[in-house]
Protein backbone atom coordinates (compact mmCIF):
# COMPACT_ATOMS: atom_id res chain seq x y z
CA UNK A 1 9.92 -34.60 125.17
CA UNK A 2 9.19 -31.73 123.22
CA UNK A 3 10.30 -27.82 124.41
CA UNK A 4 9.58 -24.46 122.56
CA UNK A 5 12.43 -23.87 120.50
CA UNK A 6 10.75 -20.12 119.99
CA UNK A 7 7.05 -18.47 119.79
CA UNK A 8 4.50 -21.25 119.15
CA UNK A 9 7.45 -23.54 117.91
CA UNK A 10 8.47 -26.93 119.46
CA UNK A 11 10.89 -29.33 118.76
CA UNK A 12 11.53 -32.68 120.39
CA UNK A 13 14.80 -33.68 122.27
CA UNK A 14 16.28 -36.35 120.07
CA UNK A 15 19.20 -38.47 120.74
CA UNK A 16 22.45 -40.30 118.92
CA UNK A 17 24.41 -43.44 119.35
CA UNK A 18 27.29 -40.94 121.33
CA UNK A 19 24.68 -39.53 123.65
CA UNK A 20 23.33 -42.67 125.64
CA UNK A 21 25.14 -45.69 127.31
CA UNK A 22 23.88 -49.54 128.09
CA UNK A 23 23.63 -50.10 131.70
CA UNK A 24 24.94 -54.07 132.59
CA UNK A 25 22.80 -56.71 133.50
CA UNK A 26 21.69 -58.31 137.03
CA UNK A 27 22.47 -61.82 135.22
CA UNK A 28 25.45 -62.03 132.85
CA UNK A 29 26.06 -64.78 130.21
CA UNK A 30 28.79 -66.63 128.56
CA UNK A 31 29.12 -65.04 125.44
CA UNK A 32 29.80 -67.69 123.28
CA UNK A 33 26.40 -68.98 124.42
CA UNK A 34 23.62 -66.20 123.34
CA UNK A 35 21.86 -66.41 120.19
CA UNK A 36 22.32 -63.58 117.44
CA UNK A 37 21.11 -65.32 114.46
CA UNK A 38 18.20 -63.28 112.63
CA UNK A 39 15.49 -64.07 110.54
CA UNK A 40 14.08 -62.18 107.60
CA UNK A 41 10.34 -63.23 106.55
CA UNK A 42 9.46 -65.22 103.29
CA UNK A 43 5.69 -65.88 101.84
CA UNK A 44 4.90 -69.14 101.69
CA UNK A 45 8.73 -70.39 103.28
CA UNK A 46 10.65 -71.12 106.10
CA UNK A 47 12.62 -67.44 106.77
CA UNK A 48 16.03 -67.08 105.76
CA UNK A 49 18.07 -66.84 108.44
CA UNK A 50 21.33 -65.26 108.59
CA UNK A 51 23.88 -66.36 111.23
CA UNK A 52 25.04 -62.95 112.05
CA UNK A 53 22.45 -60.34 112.07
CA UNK A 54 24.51 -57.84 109.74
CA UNK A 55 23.96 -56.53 106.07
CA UNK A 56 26.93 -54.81 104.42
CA UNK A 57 24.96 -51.61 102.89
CA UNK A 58 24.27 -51.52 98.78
CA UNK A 59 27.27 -49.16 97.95
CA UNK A 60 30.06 -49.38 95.24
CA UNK A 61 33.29 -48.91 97.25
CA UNK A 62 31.63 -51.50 99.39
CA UNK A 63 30.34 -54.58 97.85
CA UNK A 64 30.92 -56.45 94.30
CA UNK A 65 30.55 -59.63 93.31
CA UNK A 66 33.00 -61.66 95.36
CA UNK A 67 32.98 -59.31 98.58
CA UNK A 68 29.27 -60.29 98.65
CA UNK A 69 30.67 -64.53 98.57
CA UNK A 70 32.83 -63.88 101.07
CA UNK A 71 29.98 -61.97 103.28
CA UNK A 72 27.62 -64.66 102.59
CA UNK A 73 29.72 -67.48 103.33
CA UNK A 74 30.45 -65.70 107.01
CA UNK A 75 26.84 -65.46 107.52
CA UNK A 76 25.89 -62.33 106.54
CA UNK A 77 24.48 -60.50 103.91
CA UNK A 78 25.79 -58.07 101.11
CA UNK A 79 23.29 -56.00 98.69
CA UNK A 80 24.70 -55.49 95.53
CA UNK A 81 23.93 -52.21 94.09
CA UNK A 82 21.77 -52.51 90.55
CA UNK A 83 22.53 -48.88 89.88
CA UNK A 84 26.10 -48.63 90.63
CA UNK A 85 29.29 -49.43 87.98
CA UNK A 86 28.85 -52.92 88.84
CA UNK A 87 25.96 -53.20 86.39
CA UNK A 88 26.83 -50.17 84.13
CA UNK A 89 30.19 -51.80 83.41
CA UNK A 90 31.45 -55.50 82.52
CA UNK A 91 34.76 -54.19 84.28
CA UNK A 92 33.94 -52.29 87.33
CA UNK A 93 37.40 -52.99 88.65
CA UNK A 94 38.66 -50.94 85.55
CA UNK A 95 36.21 -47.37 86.43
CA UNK A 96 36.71 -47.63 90.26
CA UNK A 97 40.61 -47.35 89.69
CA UNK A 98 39.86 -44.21 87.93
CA UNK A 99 37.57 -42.86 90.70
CA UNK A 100 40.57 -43.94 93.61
CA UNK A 101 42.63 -42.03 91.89
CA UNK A 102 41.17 -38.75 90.92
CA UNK A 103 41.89 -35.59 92.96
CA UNK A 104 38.93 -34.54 96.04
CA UNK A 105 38.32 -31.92 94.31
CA UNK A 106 37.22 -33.44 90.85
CA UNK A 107 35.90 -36.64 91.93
CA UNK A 108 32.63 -35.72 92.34
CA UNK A 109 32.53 -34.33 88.93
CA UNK A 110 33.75 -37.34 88.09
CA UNK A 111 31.51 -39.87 89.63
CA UNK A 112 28.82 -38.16 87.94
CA UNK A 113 30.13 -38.99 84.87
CA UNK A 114 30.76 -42.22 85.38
CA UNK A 115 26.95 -42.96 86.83
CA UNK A 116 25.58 -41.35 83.55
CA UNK A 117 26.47 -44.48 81.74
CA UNK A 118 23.52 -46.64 81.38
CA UNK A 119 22.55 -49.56 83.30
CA UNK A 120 22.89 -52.72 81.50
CA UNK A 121 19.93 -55.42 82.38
CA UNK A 122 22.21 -58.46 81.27
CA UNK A 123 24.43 -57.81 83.70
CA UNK A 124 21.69 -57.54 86.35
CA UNK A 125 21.45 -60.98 85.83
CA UNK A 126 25.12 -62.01 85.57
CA UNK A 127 25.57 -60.97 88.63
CA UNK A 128 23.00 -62.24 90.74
CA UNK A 129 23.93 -65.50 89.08
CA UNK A 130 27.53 -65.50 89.90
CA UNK A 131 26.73 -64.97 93.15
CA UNK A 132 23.58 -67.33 93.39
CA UNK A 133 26.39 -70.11 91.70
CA UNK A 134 28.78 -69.90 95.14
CA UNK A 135 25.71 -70.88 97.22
CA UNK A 136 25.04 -67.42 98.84
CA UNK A 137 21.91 -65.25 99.25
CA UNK A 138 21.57 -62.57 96.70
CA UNK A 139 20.54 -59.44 97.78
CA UNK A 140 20.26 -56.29 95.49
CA UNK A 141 18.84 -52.98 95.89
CA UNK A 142 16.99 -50.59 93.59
CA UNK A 143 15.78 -46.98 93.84
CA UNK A 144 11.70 -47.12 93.77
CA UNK A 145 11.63 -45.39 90.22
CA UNK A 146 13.18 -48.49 88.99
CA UNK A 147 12.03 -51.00 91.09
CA UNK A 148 9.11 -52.98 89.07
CA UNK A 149 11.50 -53.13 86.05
CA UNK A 150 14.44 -54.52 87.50
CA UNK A 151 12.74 -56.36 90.18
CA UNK A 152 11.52 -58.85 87.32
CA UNK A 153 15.11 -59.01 85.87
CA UNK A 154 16.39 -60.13 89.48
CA UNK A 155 13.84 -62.28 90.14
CA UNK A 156 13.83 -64.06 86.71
CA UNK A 157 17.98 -64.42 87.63
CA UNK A 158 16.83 -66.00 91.18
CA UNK A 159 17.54 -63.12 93.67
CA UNK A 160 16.52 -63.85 97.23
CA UNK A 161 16.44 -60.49 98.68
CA UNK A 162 14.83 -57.60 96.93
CA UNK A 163 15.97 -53.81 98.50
CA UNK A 164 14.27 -50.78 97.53
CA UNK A 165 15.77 -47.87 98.64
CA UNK A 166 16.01 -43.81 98.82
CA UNK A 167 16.73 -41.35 101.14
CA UNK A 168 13.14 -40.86 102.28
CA UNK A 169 10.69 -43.38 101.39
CA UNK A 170 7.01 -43.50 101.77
CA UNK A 171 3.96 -45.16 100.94
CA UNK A 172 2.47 -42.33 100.04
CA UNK A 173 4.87 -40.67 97.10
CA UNK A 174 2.97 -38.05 94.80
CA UNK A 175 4.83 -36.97 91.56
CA UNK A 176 3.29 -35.83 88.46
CA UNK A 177 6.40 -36.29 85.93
CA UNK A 178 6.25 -40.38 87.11
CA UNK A 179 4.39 -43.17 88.16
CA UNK A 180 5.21 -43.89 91.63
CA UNK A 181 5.72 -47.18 92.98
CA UNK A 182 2.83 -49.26 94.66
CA UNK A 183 4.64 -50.57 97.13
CA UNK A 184 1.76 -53.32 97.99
CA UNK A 185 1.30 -54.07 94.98
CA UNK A 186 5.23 -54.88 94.10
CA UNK A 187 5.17 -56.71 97.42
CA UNK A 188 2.47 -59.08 96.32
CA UNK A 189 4.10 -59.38 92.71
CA UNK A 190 7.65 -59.76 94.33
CA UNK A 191 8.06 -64.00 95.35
CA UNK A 192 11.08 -63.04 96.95
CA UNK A 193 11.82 -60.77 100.40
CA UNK A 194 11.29 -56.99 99.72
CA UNK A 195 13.02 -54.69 102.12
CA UNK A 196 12.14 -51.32 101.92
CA UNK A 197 13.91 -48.05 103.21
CA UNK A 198 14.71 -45.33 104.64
CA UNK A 199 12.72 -44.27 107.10
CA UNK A 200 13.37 -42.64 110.77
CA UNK A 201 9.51 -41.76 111.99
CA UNK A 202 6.78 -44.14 113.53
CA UNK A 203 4.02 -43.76 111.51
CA UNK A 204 5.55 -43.90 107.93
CA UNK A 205 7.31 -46.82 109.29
CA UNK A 206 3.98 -48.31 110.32
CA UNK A 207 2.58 -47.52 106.55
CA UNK A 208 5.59 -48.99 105.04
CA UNK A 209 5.53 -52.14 106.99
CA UNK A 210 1.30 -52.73 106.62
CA UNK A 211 2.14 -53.22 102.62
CA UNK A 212 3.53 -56.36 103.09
CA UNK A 213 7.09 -55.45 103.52
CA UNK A 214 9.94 -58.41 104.61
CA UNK A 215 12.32 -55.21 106.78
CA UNK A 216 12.25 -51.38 106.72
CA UNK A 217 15.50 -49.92 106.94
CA UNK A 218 15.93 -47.27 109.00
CA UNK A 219 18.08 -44.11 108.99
CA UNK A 220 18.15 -40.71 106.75
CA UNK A 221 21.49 -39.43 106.51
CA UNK A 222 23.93 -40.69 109.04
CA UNK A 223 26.51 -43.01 106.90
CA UNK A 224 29.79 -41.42 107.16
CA UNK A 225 30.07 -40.75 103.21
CA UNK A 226 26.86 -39.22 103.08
CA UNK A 227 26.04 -35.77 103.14
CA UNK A 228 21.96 -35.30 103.18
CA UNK A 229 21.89 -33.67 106.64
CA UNK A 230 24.56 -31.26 104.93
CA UNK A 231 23.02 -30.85 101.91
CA UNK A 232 18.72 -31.17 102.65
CA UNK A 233 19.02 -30.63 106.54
CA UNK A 234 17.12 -33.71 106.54
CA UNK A 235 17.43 -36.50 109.32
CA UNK A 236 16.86 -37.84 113.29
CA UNK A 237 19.68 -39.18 115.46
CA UNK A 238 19.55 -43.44 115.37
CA UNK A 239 18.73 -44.00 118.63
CA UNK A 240 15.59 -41.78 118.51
CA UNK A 241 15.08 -43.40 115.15
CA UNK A 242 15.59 -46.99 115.98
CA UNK A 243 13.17 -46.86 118.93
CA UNK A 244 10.73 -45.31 117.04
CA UNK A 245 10.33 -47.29 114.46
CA UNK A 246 10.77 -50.40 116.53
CA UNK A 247 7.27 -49.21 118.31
CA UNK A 248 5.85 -48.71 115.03
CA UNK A 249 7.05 -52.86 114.25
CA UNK A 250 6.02 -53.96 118.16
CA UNK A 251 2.58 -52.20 117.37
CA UNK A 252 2.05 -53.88 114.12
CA UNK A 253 3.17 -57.53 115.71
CA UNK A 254 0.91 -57.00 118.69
CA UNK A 255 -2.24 -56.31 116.21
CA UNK A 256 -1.69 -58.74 113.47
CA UNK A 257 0.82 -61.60 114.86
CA UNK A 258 3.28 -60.67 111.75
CA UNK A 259 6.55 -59.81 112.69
CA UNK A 260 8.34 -57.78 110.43
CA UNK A 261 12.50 -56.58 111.10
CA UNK A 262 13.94 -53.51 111.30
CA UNK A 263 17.12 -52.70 110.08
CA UNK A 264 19.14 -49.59 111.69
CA UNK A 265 20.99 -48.76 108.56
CA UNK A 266 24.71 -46.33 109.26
CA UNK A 267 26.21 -44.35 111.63
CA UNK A 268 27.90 -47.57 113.40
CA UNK A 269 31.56 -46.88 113.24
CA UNK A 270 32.26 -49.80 115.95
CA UNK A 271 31.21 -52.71 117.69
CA UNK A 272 29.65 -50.48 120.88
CA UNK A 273 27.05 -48.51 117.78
CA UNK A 274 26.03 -51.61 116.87
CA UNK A 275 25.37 -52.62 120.15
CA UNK A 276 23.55 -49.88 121.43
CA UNK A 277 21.69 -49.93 117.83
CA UNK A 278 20.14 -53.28 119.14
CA UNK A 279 19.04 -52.33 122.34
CA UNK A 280 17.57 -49.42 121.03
CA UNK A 281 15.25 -52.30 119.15
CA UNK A 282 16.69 -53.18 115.91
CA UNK A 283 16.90 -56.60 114.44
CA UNK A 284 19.43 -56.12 112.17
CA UNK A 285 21.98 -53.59 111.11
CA UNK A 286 23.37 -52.18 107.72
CA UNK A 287 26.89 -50.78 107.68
CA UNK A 288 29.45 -49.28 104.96
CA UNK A 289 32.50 -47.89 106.18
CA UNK A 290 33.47 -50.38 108.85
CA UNK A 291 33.26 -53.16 105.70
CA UNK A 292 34.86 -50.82 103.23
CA UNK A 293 37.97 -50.81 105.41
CA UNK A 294 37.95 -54.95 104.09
CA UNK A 295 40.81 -55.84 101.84
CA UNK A 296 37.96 -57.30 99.80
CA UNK A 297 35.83 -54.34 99.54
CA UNK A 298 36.12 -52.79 95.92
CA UNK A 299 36.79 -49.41 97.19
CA UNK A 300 40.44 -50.36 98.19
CA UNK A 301 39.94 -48.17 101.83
CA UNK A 302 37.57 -45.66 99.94
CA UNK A 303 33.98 -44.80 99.99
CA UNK A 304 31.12 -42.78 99.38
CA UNK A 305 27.51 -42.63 100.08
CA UNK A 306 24.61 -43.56 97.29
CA UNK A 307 23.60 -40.42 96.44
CA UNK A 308 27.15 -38.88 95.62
CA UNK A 309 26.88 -39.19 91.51
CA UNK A 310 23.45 -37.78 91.84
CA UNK A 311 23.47 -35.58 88.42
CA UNK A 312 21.85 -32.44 89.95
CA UNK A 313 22.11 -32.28 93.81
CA UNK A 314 24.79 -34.80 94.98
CA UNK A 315 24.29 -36.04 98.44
CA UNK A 316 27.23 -38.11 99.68
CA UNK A 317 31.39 -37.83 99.42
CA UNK A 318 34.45 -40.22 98.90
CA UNK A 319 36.14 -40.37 102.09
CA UNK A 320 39.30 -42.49 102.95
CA UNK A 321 38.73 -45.04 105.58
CA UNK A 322 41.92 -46.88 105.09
CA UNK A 323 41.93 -51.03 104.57
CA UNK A 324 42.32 -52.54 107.94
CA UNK A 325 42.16 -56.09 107.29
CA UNK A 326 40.07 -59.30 106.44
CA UNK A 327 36.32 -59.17 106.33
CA UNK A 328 36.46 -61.94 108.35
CA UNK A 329 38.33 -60.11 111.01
CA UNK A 330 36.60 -57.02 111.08
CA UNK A 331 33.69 -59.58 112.01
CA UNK A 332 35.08 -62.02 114.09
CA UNK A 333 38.91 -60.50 115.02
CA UNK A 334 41.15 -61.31 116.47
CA UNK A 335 41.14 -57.44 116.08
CA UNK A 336 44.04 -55.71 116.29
CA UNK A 337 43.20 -52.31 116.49
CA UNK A 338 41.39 -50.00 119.19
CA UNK A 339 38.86 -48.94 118.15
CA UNK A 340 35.99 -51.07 117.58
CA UNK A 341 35.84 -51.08 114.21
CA UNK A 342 37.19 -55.33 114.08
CA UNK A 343 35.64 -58.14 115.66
CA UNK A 344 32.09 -56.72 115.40
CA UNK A 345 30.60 -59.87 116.42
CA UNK A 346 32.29 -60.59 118.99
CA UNK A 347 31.08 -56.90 120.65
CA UNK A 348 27.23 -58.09 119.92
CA UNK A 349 28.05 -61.20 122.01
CA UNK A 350 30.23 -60.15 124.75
CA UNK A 351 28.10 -56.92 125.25
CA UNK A 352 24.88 -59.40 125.45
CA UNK A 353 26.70 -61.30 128.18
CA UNK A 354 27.34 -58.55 129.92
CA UNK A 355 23.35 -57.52 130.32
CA UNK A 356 22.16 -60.95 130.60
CA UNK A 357 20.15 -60.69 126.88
CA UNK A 358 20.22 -64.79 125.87
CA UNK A 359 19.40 -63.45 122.28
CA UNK A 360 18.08 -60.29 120.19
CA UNK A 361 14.67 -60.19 121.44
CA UNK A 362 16.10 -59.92 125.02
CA UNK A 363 18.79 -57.36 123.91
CA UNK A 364 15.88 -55.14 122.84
CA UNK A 365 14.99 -54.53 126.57
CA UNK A 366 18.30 -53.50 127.66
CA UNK A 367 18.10 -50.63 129.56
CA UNK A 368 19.59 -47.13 128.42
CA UNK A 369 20.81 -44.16 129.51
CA UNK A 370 21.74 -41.01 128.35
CA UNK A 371 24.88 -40.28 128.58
CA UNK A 372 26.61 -37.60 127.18
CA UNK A 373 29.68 -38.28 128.76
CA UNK A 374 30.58 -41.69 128.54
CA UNK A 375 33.12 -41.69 125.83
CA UNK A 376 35.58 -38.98 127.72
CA UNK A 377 34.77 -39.94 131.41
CA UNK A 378 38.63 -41.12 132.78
CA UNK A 379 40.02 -40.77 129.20
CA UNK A 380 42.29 -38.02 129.47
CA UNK A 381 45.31 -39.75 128.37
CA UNK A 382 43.76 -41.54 125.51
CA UNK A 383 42.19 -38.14 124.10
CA UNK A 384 45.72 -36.04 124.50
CA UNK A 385 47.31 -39.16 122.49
CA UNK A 386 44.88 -40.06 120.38
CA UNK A 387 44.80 -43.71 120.87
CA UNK A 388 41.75 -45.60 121.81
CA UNK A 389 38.54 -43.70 122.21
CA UNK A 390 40.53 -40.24 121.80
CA UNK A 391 40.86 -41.05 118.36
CA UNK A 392 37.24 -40.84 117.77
CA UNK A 393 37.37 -37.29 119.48
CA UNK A 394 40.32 -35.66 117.98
């Protein structure tokens, strides 16, 4: 609902994953019964289907080589970043250290520095291979500019899952100092899956998905390293996101019979965001700093958003999220801390019991509130000691 914000000037009432709450079912279900496994559309194939419907997001302190085997072999997907140090450098491990251990105040600096090196194509290919060799899907990602040249390399190397991604993306890019990507065409030339994102706004989405897309991801600014609505003042809350651009995907489904995911991509912290980012209508979610808390992430408890080594206007910071545990615990516990961030899974299936949704489809329709309140009603105690939910609030 929109409301005059001043003289001839509305603005809509948008909403966030803190502001609403999922209202339990008339039915429950056994947990270990529902379905959560999610599909992602292939031309001419059966879909690959992931067990677990969750993608760890195409950042440096978050995924490498083997933290993308491990997330594979759980059953769910990592994209490898084309344009981070794992391709600019044969040892990444080596240039991370560095970036761990430089001051806050001269990291950024340096991070620029160390993105300036170029990227090397051979090593595009060694590393979709290495992980294509332990069995897994490949996923990598790629900013549009770059898209058609090392889309070829990683399809040549047998990628499965091609990502093209930037802060805003559109169909309809104008530039004058590049040629911007045809993203139908690329879709056509592309044999594998092409996800495409971000996006927050029904009728791009609806553009973006009409060009033959596999997922849109969807989000502009809300990962916890990232800085965009800082910096641009650019972005719209995930929940109003998520259900918009689900309509968008239910509208295109109900016209052509072609169903095509959406991803909500950040701003999850724990197990109840990623809930709620289902029933707002997403298939799928992307998140960062709840895996780069993984003793197997590369950023050894740091990390920082895409955009941060951006030469001219970065967009993103290192923060310190701290290394928790296991990736597998952090997706299927035991967990042994309070505050959501472990046994993700294990919140999608339990909080599907709980409203009677037998699989992701039926989690879509849960119903929602808003509910501003619902992370401080009757927690006193755990806000003035900063356990629990108060630690989220202090």
């Amino acid at each position: 609902m929109a409301m005059f914000i001043g003289r001839n000037r509305k603005a809509r009432t948008t909403y966030g994953f803190d502001e609403i709450a999922l209202v339990p079912g008339t039915v429950t279900i056994n947990p270990n019964e529902v379905d959560i496994a999610f599909s992602l559309p292939r031309k001419d194939a059966e879909p690959l289907r992931l067990a677990i419907p969750i993608l760890a997001s195409a950042m440096d302190g978050v995924v490498d080589v083997p933290f993308a085997i491990e997330m594979g072999r759980l059953g769910g997907l990592a994209v490898l970043n084309l344009e981070g140090v794992q391709t600019r450098y044969k040892n990444p491990a080596e240039v991370l250290l560095t970036v761990l251990e430089a001051d806050k105040e001269r990291v950024t600096g340096l991070l620029q520095k160390i993105y300036q090196e170029p990227v090397r194509e051979d090593l595009i290919a060694a590393r979709i291979r290495e992980i294509k060799d332990a069995g897994v899907i490949a996923a990598v990602s790629s900013i549009p500019q770059k898209a058609e040249r090392y889309g070829r390399i990683a399809q040549e190397a047998g990628v499965d899952v091609f990502v093209v991604q930037s802060t805003v993306s559109t169909v309809r890019h104008i530039s004058t100092e590049y040629k911007s990507l045809d993203l139908k065409d690329f879709c056509q030339e592309m044999k594998c899956p092409v996800i495409v994102g971000n996006t927050v706004g029904y009728d791009v989405t609806l553009e973006i998905i009409e060009c033959g897309v596999a997922g849109a991801l969807i989000g502009v600014g809300p990962g916890a390293a990232c800085t965009s609505r800082g910096v641009l003042g650019l972005g719209v809350p995930q929940v109003t996101a998520t259900i918009d651009c689900a309509a968008a995907r239910d509208h295109h489904y109900k016209k052509t019979g072609c169903y095509v995911p959406i991803i909500t991509d950040g701003g999850m912290s724990n197990g109840g965001d990623v809930c709620k980012a289902f029933a707002c209508g997403a298939d799928a979610v992307m998140i960062g700093s709840a895996f780069a808390k993984a003793i197997e992430a590369p950023g050894r408890g740091y990390h920082w958003g895409m955009a941060t080594p951006h030469a001219n206007l970065p967009r993103g910071t290192r923060i310190r999220v701290g290394t928790t545990g296991p990736l597998r615990q952090i997706l299927f516990g035991p967990a042994d801390v309070d505050d959501g961030s472990q046994n993700l899974v294990g919140a999608i299936t339990t909080c599907m019991g709980n409203v009677g949704a037998a699989n992701l489809r039926e989690f879509q329709e849960t119903e929602i509130i808003i509910a501003p309140s619902i992370r401080t009603e009757g927690k006193l105690f755990q806000q003035v000691q900063m356990v629990g939910m108060g630690s989220r609030n202090s």
